[in-house]
Protein backbone atom coordinates (compact mmCIF):
# COMPACT_ATOMS: atom_id res chain seq x y z
CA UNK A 1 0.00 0.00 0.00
CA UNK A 2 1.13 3.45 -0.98
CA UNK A 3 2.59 5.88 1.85
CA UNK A 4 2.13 8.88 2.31
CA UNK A 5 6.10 9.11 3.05
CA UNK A 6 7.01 12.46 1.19
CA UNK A 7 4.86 14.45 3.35
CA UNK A 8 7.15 17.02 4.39
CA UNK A 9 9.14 17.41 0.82
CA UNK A 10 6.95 19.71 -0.93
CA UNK A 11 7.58 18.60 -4.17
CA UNK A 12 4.49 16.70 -6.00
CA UNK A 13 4.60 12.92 -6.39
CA UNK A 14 4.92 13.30 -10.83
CA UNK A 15 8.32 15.18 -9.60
CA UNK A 16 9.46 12.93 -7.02
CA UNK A 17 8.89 9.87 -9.53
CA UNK A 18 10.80 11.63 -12.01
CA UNK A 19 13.87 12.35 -9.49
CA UNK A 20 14.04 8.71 -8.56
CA UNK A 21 13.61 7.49 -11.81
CA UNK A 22 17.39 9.25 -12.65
CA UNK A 23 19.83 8.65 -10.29
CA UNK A 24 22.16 11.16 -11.34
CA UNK A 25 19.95 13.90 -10.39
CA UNK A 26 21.68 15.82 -7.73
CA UNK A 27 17.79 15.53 -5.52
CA UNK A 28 18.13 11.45 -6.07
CA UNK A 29 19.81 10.66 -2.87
CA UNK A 30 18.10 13.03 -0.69
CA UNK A 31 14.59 11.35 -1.51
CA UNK A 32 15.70 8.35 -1.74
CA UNK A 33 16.87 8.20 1.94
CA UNK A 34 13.91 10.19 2.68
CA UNK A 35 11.92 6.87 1.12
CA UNK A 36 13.78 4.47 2.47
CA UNK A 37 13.83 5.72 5.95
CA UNK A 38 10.13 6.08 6.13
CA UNK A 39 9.36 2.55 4.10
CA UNK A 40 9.81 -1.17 4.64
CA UNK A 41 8.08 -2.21 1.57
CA UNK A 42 10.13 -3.23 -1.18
CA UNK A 43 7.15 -3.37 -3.50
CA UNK A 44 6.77 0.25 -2.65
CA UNK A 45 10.61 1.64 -2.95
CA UNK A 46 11.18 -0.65 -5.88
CA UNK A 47 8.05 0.78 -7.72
CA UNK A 48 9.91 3.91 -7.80
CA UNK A 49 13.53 2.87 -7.74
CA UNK A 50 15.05 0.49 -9.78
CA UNK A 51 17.53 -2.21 -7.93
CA UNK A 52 20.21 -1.50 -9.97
CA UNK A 53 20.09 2.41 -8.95
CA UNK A 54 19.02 1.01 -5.61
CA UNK A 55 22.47 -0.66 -5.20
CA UNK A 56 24.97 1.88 -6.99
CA UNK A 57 23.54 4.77 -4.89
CA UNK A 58 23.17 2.90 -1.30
CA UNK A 59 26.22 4.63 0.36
CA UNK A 60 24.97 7.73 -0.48
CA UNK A 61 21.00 7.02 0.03
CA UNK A 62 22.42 5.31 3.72
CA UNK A 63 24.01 8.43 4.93
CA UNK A 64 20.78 10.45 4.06
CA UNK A 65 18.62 7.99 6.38
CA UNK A 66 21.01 8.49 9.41
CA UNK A 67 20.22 12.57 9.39
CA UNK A 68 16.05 11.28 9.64
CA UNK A 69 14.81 10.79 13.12
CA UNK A 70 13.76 7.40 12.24
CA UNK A 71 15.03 4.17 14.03
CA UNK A 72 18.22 2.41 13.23
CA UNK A 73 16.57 -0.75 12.77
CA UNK A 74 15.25 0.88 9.05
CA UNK A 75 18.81 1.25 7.89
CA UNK A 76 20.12 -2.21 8.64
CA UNK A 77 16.61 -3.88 7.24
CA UNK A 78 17.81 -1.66 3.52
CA UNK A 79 21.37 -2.42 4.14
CA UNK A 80 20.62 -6.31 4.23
CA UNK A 81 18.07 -5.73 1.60
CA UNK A 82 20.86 -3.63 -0.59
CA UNK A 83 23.36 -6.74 0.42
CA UNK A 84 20.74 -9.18 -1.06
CA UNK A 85 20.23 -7.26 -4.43
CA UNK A 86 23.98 -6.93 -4.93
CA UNK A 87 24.67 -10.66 -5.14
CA UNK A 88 21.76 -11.19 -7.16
CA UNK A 89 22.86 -8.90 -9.96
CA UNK A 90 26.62 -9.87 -9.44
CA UNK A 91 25.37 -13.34 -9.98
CA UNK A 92 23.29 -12.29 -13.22
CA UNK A 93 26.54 -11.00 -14.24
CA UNK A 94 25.58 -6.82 -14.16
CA UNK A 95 28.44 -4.87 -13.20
CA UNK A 96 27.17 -2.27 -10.78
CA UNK A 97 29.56 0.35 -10.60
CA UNK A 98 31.02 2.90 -7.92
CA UNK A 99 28.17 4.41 -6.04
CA UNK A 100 29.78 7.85 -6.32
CA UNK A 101 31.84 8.36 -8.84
CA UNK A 102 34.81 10.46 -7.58
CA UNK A 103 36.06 14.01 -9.40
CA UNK A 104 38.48 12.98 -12.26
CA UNK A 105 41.99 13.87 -11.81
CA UNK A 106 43.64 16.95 -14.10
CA UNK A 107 45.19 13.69 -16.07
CA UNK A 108 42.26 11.40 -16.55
CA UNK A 109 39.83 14.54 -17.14
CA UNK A 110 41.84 15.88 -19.88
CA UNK A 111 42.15 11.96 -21.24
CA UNK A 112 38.15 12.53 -21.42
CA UNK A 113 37.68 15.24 -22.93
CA UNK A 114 40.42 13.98 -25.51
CA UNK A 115 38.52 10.58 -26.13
CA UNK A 116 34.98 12.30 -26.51
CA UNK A 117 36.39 14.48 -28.59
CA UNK A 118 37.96 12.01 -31.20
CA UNK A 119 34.76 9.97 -31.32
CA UNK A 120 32.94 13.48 -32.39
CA UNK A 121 35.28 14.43 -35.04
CA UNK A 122 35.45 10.70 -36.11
CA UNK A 123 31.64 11.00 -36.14
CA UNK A 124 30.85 8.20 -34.08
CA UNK A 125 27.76 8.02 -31.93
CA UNK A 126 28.16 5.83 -28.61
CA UNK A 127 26.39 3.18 -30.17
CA UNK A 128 28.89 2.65 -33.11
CA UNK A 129 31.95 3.05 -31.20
CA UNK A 130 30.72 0.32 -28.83
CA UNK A 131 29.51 -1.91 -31.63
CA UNK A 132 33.50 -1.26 -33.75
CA UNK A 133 35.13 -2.13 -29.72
CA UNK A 134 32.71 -5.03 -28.80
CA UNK A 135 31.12 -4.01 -26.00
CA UNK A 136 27.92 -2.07 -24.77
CA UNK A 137 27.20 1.33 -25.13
CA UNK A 138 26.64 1.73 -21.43
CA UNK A 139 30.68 1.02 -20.99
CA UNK A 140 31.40 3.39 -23.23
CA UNK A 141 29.42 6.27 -21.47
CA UNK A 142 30.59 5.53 -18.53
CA UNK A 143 34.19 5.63 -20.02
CA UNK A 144 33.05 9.28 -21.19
CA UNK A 145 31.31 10.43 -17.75
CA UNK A 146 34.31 9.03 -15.50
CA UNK A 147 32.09 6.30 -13.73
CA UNK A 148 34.59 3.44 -15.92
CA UNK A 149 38.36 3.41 -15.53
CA UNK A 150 39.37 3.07 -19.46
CA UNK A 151 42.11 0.02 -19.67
CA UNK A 152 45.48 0.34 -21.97
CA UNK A 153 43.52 -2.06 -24.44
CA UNK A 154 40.26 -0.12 -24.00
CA UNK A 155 42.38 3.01 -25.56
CA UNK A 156 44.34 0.93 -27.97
CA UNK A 157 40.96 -0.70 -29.88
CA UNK A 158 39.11 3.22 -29.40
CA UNK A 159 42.50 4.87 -31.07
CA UNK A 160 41.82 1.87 -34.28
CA UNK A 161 38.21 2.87 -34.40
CA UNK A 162 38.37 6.21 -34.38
CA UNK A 163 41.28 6.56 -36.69
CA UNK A 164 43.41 8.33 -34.18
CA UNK A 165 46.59 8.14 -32.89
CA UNK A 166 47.41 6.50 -29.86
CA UNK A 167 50.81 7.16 -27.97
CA UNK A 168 51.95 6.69 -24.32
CA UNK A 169 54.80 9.05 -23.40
CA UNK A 170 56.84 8.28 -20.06
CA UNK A 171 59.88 10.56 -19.39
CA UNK A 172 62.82 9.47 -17.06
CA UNK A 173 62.80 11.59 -14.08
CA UNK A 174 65.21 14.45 -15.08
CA UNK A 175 63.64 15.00 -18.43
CA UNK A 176 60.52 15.37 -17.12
CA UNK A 177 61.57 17.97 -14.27
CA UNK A 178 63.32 20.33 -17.12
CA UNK A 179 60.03 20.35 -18.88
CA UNK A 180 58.15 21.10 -15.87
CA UNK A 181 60.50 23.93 -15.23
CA UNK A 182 60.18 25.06 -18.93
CA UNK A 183 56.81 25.30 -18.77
CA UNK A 184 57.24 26.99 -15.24
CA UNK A 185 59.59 29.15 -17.33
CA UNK A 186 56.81 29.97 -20.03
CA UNK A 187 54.13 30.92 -17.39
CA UNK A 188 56.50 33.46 -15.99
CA UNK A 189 57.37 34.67 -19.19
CA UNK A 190 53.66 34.91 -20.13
CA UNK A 191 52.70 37.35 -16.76
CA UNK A 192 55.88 39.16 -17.07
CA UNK A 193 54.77 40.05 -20.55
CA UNK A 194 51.21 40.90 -19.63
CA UNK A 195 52.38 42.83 -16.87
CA UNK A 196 54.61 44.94 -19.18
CA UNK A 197 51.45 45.60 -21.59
CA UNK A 198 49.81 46.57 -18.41
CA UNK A 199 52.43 48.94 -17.47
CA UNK A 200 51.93 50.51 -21.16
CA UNK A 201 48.41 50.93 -20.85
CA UNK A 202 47.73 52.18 -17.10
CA UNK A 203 50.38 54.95 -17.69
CA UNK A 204 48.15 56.41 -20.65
CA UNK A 205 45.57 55.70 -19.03
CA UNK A 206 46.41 57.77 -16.13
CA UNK A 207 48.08 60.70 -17.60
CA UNK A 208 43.92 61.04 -19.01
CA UNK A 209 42.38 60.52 -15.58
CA UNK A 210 40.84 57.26 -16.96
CA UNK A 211 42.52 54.91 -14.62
CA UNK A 212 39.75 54.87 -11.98
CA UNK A 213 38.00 51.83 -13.13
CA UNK A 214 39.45 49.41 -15.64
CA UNK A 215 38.03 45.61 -17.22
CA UNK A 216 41.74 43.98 -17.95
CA UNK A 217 41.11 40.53 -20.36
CA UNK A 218 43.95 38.19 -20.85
CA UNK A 219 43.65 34.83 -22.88
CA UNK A 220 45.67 32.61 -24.57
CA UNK A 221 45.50 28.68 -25.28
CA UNK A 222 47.90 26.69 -23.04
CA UNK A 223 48.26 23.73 -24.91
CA UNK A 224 49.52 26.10 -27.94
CA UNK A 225 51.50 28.52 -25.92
CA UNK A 226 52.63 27.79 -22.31
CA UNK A 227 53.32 23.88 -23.39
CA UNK A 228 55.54 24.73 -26.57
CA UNK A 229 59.43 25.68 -26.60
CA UNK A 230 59.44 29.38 -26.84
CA UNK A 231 61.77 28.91 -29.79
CA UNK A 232 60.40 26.26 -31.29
CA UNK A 233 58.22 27.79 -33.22
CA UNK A 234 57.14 24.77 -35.39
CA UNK A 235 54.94 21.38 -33.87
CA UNK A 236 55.52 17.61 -34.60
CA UNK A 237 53.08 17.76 -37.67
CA UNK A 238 54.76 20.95 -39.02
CA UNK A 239 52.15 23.36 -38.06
CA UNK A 240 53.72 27.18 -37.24
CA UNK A 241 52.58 28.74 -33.83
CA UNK A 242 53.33 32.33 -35.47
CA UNK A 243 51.19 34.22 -37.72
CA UNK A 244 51.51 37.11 -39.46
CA UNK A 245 50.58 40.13 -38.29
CA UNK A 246 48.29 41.10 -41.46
CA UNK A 247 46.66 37.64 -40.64
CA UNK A 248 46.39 39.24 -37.39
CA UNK A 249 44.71 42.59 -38.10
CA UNK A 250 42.22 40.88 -40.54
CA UNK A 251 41.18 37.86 -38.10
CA UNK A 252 40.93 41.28 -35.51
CA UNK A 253 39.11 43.59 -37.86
CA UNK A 254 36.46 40.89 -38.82
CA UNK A 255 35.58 39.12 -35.79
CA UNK A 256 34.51 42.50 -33.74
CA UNK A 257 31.00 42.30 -31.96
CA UNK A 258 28.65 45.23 -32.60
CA UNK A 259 26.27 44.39 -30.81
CA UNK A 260 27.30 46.89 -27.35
CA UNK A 261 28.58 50.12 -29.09
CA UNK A 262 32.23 50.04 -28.79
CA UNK A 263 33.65 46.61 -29.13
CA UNK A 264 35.95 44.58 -27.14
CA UNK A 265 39.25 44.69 -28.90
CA UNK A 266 38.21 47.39 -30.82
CA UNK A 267 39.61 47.89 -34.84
CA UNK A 268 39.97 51.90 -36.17
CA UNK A 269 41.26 53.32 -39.51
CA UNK A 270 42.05 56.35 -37.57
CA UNK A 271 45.54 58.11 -37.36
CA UNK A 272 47.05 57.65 -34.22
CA UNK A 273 44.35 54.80 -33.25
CA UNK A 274 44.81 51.78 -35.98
CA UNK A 275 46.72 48.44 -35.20
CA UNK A 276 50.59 49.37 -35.68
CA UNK A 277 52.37 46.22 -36.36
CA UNK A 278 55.47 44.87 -34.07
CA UNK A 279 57.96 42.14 -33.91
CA UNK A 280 55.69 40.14 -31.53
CA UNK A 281 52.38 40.90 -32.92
CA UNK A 282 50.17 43.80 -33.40
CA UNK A 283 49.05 46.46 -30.79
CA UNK A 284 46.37 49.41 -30.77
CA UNK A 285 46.31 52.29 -28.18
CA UNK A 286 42.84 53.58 -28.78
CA UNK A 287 41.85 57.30 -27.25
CA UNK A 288 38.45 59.12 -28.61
CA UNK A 289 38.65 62.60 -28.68
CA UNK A 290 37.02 63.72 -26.18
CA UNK A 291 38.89 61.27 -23.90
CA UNK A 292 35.92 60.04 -22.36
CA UNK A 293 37.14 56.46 -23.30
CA UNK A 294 40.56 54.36 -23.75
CA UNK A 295 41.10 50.83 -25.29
CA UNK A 296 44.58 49.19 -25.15
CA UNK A 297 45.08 45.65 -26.75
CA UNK A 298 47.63 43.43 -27.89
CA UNK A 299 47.78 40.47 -30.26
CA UNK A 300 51.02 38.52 -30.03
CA UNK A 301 51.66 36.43 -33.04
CA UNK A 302 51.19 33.28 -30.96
CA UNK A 303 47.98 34.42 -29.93
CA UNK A 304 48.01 35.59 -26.56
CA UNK A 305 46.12 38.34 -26.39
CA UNK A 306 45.62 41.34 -23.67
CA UNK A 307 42.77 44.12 -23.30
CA UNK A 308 42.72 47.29 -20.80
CA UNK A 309 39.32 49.21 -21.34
CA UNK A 310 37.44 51.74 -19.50
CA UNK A 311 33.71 51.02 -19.35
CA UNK A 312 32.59 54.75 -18.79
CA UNK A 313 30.45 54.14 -16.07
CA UNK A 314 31.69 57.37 -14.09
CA UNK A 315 30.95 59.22 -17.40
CA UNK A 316 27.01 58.46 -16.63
CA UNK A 317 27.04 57.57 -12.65
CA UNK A 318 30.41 58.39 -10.64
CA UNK A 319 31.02 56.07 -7.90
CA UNK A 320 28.51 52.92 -9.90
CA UNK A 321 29.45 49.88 -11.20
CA UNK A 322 26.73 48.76 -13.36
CA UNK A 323 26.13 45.05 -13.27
CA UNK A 324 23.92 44.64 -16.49
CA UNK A 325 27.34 46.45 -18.69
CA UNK A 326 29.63 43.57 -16.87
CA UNK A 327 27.25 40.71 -17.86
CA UNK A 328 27.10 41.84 -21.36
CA UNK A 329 31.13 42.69 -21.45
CA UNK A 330 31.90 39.23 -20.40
CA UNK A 331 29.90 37.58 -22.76
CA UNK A 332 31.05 40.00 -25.68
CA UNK A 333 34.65 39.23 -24.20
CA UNK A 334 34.13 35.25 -24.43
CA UNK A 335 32.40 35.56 -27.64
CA UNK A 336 34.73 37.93 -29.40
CA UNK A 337 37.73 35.37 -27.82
CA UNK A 338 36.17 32.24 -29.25
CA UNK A 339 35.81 33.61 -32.84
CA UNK A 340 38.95 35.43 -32.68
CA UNK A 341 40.80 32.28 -32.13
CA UNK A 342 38.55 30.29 -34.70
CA UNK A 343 38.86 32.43 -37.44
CA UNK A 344 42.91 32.13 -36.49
CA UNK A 345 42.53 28.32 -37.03
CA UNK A 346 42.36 27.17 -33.66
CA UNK A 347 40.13 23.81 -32.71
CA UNK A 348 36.77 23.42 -31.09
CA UNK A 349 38.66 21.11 -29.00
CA UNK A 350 41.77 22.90 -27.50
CA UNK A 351 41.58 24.43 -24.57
CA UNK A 352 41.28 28.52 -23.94
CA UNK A 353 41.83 30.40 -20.98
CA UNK A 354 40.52 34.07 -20.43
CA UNK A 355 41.59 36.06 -17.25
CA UNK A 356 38.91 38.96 -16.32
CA UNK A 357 40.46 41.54 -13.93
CA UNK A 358 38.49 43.96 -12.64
CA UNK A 359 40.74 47.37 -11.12
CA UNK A 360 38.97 50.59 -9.23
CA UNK A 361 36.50 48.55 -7.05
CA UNK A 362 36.77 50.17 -3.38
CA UNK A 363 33.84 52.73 -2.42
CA UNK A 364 31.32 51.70 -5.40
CA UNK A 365 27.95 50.48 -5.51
CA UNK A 366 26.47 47.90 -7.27
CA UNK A 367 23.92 49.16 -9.61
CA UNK A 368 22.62 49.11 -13.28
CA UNK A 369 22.71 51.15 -16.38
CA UNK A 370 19.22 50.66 -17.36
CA UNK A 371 16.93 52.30 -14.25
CA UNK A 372 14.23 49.41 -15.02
CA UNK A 373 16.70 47.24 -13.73
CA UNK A 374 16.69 48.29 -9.93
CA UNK A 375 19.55 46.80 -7.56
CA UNK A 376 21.19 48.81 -4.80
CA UNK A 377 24.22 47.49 -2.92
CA UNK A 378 26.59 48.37 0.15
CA UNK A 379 29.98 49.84 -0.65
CA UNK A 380 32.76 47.43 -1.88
CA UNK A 381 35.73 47.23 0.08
CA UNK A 382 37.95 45.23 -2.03
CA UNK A 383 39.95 47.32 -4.43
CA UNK A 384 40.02 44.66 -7.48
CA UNK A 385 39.31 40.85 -8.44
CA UNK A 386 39.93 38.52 -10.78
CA UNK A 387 38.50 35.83 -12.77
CA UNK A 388 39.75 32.99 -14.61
CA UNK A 389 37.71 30.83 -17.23
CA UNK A 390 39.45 27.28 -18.57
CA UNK A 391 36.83 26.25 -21.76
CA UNK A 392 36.86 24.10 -24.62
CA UNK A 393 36.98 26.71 -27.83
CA UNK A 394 34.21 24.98 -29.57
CA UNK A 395 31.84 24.90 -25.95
CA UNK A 396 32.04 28.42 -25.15
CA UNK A 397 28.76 29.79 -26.75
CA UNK A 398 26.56 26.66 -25.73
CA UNK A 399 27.64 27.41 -22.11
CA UNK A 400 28.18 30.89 -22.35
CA UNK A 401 25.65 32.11 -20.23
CA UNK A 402 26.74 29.56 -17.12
CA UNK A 403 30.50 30.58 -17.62
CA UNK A 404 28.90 34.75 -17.66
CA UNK A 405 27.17 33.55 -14.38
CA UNK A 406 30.30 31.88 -13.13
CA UNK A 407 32.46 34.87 -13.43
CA UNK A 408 30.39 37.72 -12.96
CA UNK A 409 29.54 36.03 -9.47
CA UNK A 410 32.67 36.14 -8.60
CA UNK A 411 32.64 40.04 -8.76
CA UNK A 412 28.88 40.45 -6.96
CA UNK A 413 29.87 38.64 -3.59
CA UNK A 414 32.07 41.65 -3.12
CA UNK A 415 29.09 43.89 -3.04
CA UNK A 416 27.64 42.83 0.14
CA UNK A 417 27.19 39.10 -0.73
CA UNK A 418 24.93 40.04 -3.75
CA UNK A 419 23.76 37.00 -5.17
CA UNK A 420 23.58 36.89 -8.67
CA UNK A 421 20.75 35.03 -10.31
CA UNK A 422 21.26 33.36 -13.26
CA UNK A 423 17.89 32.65 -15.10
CA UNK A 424 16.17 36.02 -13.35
CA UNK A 425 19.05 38.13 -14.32
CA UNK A 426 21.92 36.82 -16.35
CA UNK A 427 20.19 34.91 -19.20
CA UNK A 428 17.38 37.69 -20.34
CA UNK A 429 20.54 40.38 -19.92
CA UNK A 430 22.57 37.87 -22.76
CA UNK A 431 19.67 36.90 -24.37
CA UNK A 432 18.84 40.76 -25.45
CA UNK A 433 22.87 41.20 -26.05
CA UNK A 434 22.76 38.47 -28.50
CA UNK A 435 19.71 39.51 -30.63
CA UNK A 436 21.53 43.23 -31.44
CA UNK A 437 21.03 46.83 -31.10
């Protein structure tokens, strides 16, 4: 007979059976104990739970029982019950997996990503690829999601059937400690490089009184850049890291977003304000007349690029920082990075990193440009912050607005704890960005 068991959820039965039905959803656990610790019908829980879930869940589902203020007897009568189940489907040969699967390591997450992206660009569904290796297509999304440890002759068959090559690389100890420290090396030469462009751009800045509140944007992809010999210029397969600095100003000049007024990274004809070419890339030091406004950015011919910007918020509101223009400047900035770099022949599947610094902070208020948009917050104490965003090139508009969210967050809390909403507030903000003026 049917309990009445989720009395004190508030969530309707239709949802509940949906939550239980998919024991990845982040709620499964919590009702499940909730179910388990008010039930001692298996007709009941296994109406709504399958065994199999039942059994790769129970640690978790066991630790939500002990916080109800039900007897311990109910745990050990699931816990035998759970014990019972497991042998059966060991014995019908089903592999139930780790309950919970752990966080990847950097090394096994980046092995992901690698293998899911192969089987894309090979154009194999999960289905095929498990049909080509001989096994089910459950194994190989659980390869994919982390819940499967992928064996040497797991990767060996995938590399066959997805036309890819396979290679282990193991470096005796002293090799691999030089790399480590040329890499080290690169990183240091990477911020010691920004920081110089930095230097350039906050003394103009501040010889025009426009150094009060600056948006800084570094990016660059690490797997191009900070992982290559600085003087090896030239990969395995004979691809150059260095391009041209007309290939430069072009890739520049036609990925710019209109969409906010003044672009990120903007591109002018005029004297004194167009790209001027250099050894290491291509630079503009952008001033309008009425030096209400400064742009700085740099290209380097390896593609590591740097912005300094004023956002002209104490033009209209001194003392403001307007949270709908720093929503719609990061996702112009991640936008206007990922087609940068794709129009520069970079991947969908190598990895870019953008830095957001934000300078000027202390004694502002969190507010917004348009006054149908009303927020109000306490003064900020913190002078600056910074944000860093690690994305896949080719993923960066289909999670744009959760990486906008992400970062912009990261600025609010300073304002008194704001909390920044992401379907209330971020999405309608990106979604009117992305439709145009």
């Amino acid at each position: 007979m049917t309990t009445n068991w989720y009395w004190d959820l508030r969530i309707p039965l239709e949802t509940i059976k949906g939550i239980l039905a998919d024991e990845r959803n982040p709620r499964f656990a919590r009702v499940a104990g909730k179910l388990l610790a008010r039930s001692k019908d298996p007709g009941e829980v296994f109406a709504l739970i399958t065994p199999l879930a039942f059994c790769r869940r129970f640690r978790a589902i066991q630790r939500e029982i002990g916080k109800d203020e039900w007897t311990k007897d109910q745990a050990a009568f699931w816990r035998a019950t759970y014990e019972r189940h497991l042998r059966e489907l060991r014995k019908a040969g089903v592999r139930v997996r780790q309950e919970e699967p752990s966080e990847p390591d950097p090394f096994t997450k980046d092995l992901l990503a690698k293998l899911l992206s192969c089987r894309e660009e090979a154009n194999l569904s999960q289905a095929a690829l498990a049909n080509a290796l001989g096994c089910s297509q459950q194994f190989v999304s659980g390869i994919e999601s982390g819940r499967e440890k992928p064996t040497l002759d797991y990767l060996r068959k995938f590399a066959k059937a997805a036309n890819c090559e396979f290679d282990i690389i193991l470096r005796p100890p002293r090799k691999a400690s030089a790399e480590n420290r040329r890499v080290a090396e690169d990183y240091t030469q990477l911020n010691a490089w920004v920081e110089s462009e930095r230097r350039a751009a906050t003394e103009i800045a501040k010889a025009n009184r426009l150094d009060k509140c600056l948006m800084e944007v570094t990016a660059y992809c690490p797997d191009k850049v900070l992982n290559a010999q600085q003087d090896a210029w030239r990969s395995a397969a004979g691809e150059t890291l260095k391009h041209r600095q007309d290939a430069l100003r072009q890739a520049m000049e036609k990925t710019q977003i209109h969409s906010f007024g003044w672009p990120i990274g903007v591109v002018l004809d005029r004297p004194g304000c167009e790209p001027r070419a250099y050894q290491d890339g291509i630079r503009a030091s952008v001033l309008v007349d009425d030096k209400s406004r400064y742009d700085y950015w740099a290209l380097r011919s390896d593609l590591v690029f740097y912005l300094l910007k004023t956002l002209f918020e104490d033009v209209r509101s001194e003392g403001n920082i307007f949270l709908d223009t720093r929503i719609v400047r990061t996702a112009e900035t991640l936008l206007r990075i990922r087609r940068l770099y794709g129009a520069l022949g970079i991947q969908d599947n190598e990895q870019v990193v953008v830095r957001i610094r934000y300078t000027g902070l202390r004694g502002r208020v969190l507010t917004t440009a348009r006054p149908s948009r009303s927020i109000r917050s306490d003064v900020c104490v913190e002078n600056e912050m910074e944000t860093s965003i690690r994305e896949r090139l080719g993923d960066i508009e289909s999670k744009l607005i959760d990486l906008v969210h992400a970062a912009v967050s990261e600025l609010t809390v300073l304002f008194d704890y704001f909390e920044l909403h992401k379907e209330r507030v971020v999405q309608p903000i990106i979604d009117q960005f992305l439709k145009g003026p």
